[in-house]
Protein backbone atom coordinates (compact mmCIF):
# COMPACT_ATOMS: atom_id res chain seq x y z
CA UNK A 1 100.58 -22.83 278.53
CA UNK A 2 103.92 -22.07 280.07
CA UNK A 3 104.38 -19.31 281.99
CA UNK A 4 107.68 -19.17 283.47
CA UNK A 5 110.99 -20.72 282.50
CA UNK A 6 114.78 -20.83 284.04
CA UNK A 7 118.16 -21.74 282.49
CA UNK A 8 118.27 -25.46 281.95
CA UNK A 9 115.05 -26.03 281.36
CA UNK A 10 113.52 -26.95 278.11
CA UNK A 11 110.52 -26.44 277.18
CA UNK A 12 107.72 -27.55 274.28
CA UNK A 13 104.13 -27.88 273.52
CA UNK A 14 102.49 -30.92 273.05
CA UNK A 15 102.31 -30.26 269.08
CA UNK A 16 105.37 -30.20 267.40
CA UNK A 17 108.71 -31.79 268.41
CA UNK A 18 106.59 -33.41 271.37
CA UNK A 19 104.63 -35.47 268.88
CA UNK A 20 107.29 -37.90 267.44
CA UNK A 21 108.55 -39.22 270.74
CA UNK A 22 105.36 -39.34 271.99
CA UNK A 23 104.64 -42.19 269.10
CA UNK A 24 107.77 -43.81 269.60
CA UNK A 25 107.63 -43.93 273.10
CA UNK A 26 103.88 -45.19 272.69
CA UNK A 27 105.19 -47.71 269.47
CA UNK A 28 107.82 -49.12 272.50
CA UNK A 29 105.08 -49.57 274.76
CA UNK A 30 102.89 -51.56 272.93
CA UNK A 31 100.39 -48.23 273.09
CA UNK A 32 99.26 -49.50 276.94
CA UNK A 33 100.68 -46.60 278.71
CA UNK A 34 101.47 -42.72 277.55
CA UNK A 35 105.12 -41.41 277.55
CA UNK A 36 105.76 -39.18 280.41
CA UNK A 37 106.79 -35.60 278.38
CA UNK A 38 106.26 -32.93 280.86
CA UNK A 39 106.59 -31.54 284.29
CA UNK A 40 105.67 -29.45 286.73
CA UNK A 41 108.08 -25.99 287.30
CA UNK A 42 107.37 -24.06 290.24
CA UNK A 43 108.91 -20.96 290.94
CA UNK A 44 109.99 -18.64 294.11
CA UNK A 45 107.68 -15.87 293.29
CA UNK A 46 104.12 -17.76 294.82
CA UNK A 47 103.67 -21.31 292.37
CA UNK A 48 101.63 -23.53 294.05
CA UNK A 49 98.78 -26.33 293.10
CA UNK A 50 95.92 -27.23 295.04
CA UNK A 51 92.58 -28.44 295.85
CA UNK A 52 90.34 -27.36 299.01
CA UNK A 53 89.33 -29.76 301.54
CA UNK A 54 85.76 -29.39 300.64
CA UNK A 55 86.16 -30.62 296.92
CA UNK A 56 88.56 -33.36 297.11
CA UNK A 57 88.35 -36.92 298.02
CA UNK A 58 90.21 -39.61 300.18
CA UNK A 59 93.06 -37.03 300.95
CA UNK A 60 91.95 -36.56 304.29
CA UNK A 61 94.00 -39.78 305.80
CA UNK A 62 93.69 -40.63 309.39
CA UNK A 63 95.63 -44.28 308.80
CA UNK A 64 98.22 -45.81 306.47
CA UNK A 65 99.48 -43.55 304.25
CA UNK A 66 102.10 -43.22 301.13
CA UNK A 67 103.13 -40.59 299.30
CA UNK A 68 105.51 -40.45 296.53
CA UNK A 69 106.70 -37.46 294.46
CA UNK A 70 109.95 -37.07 291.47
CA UNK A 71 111.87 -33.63 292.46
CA UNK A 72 114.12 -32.38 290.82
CA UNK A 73 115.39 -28.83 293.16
CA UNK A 74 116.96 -25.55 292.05
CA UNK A 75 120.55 -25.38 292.47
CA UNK A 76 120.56 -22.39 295.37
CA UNK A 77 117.31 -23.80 296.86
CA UNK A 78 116.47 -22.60 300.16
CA UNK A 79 115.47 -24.56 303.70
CA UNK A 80 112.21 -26.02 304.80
CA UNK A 81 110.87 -26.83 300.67
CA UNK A 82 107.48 -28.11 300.71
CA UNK A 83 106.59 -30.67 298.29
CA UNK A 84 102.98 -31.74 298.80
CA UNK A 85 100.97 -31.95 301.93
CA UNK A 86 97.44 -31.09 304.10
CA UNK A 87 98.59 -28.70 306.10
CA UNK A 88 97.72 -25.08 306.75
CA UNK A 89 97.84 -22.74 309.98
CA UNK A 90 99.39 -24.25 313.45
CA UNK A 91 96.29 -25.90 314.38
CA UNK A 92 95.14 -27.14 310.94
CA UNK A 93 98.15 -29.92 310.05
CA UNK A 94 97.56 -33.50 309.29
CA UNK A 95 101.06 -34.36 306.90
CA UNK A 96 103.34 -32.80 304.82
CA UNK A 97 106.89 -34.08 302.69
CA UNK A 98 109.56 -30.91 302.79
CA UNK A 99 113.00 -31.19 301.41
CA UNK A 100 115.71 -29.27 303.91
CA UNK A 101 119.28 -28.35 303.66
CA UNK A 102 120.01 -27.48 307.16
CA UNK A 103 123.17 -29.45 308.95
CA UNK A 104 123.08 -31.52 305.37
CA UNK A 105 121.07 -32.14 302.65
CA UNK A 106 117.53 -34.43 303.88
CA UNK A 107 113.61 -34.87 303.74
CA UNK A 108 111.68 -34.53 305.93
CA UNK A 109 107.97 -36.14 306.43
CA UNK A 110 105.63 -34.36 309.57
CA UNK A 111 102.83 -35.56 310.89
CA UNK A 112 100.33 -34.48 313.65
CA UNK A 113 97.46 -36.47 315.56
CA UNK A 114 95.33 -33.06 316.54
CA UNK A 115 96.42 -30.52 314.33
CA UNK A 116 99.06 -28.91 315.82
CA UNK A 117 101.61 -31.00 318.31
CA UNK A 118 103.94 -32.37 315.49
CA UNK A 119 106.01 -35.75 314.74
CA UNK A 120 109.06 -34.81 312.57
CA UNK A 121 110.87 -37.45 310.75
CA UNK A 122 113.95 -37.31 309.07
CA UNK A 123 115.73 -39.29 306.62
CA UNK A 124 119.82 -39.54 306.87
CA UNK A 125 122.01 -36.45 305.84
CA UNK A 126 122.52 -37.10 302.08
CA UNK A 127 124.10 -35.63 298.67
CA UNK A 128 120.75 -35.14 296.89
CA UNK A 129 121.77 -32.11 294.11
CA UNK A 130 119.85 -30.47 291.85
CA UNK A 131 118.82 -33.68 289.46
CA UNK A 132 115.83 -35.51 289.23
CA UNK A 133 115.13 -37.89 292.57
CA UNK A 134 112.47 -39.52 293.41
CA UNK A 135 111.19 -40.07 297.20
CA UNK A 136 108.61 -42.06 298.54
CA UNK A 137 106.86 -41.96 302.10
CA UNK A 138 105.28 -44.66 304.14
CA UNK A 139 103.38 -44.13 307.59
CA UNK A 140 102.68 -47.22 309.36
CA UNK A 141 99.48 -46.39 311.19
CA UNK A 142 99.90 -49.53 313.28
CA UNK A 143 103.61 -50.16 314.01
CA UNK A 144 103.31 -46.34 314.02
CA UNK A 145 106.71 -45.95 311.92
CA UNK A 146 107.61 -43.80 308.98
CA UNK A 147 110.08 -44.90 306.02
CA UNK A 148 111.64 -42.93 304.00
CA UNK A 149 112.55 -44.20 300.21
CA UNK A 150 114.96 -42.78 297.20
CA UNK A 151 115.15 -43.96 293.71
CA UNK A 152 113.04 -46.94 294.94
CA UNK A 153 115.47 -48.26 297.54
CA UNK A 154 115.04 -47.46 301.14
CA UNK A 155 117.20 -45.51 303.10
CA UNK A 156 117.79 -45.71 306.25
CA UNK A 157 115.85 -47.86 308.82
CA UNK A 158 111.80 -47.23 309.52
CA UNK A 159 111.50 -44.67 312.42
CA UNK A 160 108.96 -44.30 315.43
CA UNK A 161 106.70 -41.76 315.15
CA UNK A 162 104.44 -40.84 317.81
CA UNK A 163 101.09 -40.33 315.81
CA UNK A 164 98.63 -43.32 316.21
CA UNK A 165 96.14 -41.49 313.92
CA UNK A 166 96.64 -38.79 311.81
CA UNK A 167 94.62 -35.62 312.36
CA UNK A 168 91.93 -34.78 309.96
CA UNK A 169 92.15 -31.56 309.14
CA UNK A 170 90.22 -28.66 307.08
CA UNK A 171 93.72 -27.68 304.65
CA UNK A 172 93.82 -28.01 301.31
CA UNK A 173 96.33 -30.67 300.04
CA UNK A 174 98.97 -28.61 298.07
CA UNK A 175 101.87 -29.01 295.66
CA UNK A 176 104.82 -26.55 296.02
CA UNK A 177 103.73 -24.82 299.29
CA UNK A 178 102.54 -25.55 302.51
CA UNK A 179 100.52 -23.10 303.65
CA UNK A 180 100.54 -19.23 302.95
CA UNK A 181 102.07 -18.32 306.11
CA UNK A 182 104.97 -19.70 305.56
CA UNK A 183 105.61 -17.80 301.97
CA UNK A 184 109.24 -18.57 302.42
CA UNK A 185 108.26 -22.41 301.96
CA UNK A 186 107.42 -22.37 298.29
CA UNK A 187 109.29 -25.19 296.36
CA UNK A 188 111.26 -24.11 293.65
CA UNK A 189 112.55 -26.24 290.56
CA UNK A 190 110.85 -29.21 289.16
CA UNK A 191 107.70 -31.94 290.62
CA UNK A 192 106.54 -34.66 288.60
CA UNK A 193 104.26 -37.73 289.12
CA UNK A 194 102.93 -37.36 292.36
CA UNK A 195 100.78 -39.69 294.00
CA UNK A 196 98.88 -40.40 297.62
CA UNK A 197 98.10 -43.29 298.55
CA UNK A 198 95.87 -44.74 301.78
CA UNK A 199 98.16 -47.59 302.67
CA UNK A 200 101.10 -48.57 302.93
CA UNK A 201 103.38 -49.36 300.18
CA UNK A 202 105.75 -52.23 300.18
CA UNK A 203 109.04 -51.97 299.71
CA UNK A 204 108.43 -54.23 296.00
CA UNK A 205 105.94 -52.10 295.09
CA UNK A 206 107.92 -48.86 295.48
CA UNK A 207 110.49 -50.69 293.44
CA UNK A 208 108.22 -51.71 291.07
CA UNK A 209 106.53 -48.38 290.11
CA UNK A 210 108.63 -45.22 290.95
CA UNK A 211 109.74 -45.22 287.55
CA UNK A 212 106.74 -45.75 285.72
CA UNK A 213 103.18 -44.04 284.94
CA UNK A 214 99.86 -45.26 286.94
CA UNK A 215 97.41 -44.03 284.47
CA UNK A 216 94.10 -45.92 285.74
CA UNK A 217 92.91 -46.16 289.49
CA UNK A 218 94.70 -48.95 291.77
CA UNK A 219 93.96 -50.51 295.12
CA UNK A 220 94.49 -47.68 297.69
CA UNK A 221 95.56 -45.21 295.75
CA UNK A 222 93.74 -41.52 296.45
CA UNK A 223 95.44 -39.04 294.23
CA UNK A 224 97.93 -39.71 290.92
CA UNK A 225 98.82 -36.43 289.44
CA UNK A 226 100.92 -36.87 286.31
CA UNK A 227 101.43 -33.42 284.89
CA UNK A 228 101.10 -33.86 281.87
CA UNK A 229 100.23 -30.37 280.80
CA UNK A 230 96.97 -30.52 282.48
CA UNK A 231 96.19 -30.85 286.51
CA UNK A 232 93.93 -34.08 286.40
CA UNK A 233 93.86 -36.93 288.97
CA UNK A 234 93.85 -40.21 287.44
CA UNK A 235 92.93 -42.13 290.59
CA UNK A 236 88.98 -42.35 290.29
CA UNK A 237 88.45 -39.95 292.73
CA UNK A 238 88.42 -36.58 290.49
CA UNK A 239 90.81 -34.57 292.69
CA UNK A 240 91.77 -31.86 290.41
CA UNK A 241 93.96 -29.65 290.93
CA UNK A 242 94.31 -25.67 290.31
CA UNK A 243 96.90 -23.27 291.34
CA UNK A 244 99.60 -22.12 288.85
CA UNK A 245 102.45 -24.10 287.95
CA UNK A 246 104.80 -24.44 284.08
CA UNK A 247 105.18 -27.62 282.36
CA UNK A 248 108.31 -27.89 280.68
CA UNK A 249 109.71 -31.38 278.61
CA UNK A 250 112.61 -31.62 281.49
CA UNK A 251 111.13 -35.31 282.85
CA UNK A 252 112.67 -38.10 284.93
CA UNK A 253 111.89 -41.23 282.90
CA UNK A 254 109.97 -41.22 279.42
């Protein structure tokens, strides 16, 4: 149940006011795929989701990768925001997606080939605001290039990275944080259907499906969190997460 609320922010159980949109939404649809109603709040004070290296499946990615995440950031967020990643102490990082407002508002996607020499990439200076965006990832294992994506158009041009393979390390993959050394790195405001995937996405595809729900597993895809009151992976391979985290009815699309 929810735990934590800020100004702005509404909130609602899935009985109740929930359940009349719900049937629209699913009347519109035809009844194939469930309205999205809820995300994920995180707050400063030590929010985070997760699942250990030990239990999950397919997260640890050496190759092609693509991640893709809605955000939707507090108004006075802070620097260096993680969003999801496998990544803990110096020597244990294989990827991670931050959000920074240093010199201008950007994301930024690292990568490392042995854990702990890393290969920052990061997308043009932009206005991003505290509003629902959504930003998508791709690592080109081959061409060895990263591209960064908003709102399903890219922006910017690919760029080199200088990771050939990506290091396969013992972290947890996390949502909200990147690792607990770093407390100060704790995302705060709003995450909603996140998903990683172990290739690379086209640039159709991301335009295809950043605003709608994957509910049922697809070629390549690793881990689809919709948060939807619950911390379930609907990709096949059971990653499920734990951790604490609010769902509120504040979503990006229906």
């Amino acid at each position: 149940m929810l735990d934590y609320m800020m100004p702005g922010w509404a909130h609602r159980t899935r009985a109740g006011a929930s359940s009349g949109v719900a049937h629209r939404m699913n009347a519109q649809r035809g009844g194939a795929v469930p309205p999205n109603l809820f995300s994920a709040l995180f707050s400063d004070t030590g929010q985070e989701l997760e699942i250990s290296d030990a239990n999950q499946t397919g997260l640890d990615i050496t190759g092609d990768l693509s991640v893709q995440a809605w955000v939707k950031k507090d108004d006075d967020a802070a620097s260096h925001l993680c969003i999801l990643g496998k990544a803990e102490l110096s020597s244990q990082i294989s990827y991670y997606l931050n959000y920074d407002n240093v010199g201008g508002e950007r994301w930024y996607f690292v990568l490392s080939g042995n854990g702990s020499t890393l290969s920052t990439h990061s997308s043009v200076s932009r206005s991003i605001g505290a509003v629902w965006c959504h930003i998508s990832v791709v690592y080109d294992a081959a061409a060895q290039t990263v591209t960064f994506y908003e709102n399903g158009s890219i922006i910017g041009t690919p760029l080199s990275s200088t990771v050939a393979a990506i290091h396969d390390s013992p972290s947890p993959f996390r949502i909200g944080r990147r690792t607990a050394a770093y407390p100060q790195h704790y995302f705060t405001g709003g995450i909603d259907e996140v998903r990683v995937w172990s290739r690379t996405l086209s640039a159709d595809e991301i335009a295809a499906n950043y605003s709608t729900r994957i509910v049922a597993p697809q070629a390549g895809l690793v881990g689809c969190w919709a948060l939807e009151e619950d911390l379930t992976d609907c990709s096949g391979n059971g990653n499920e997460l734990s951790g604490g985290a609010s769902f509120v009815s504040d979503v990006p699309f229906m």
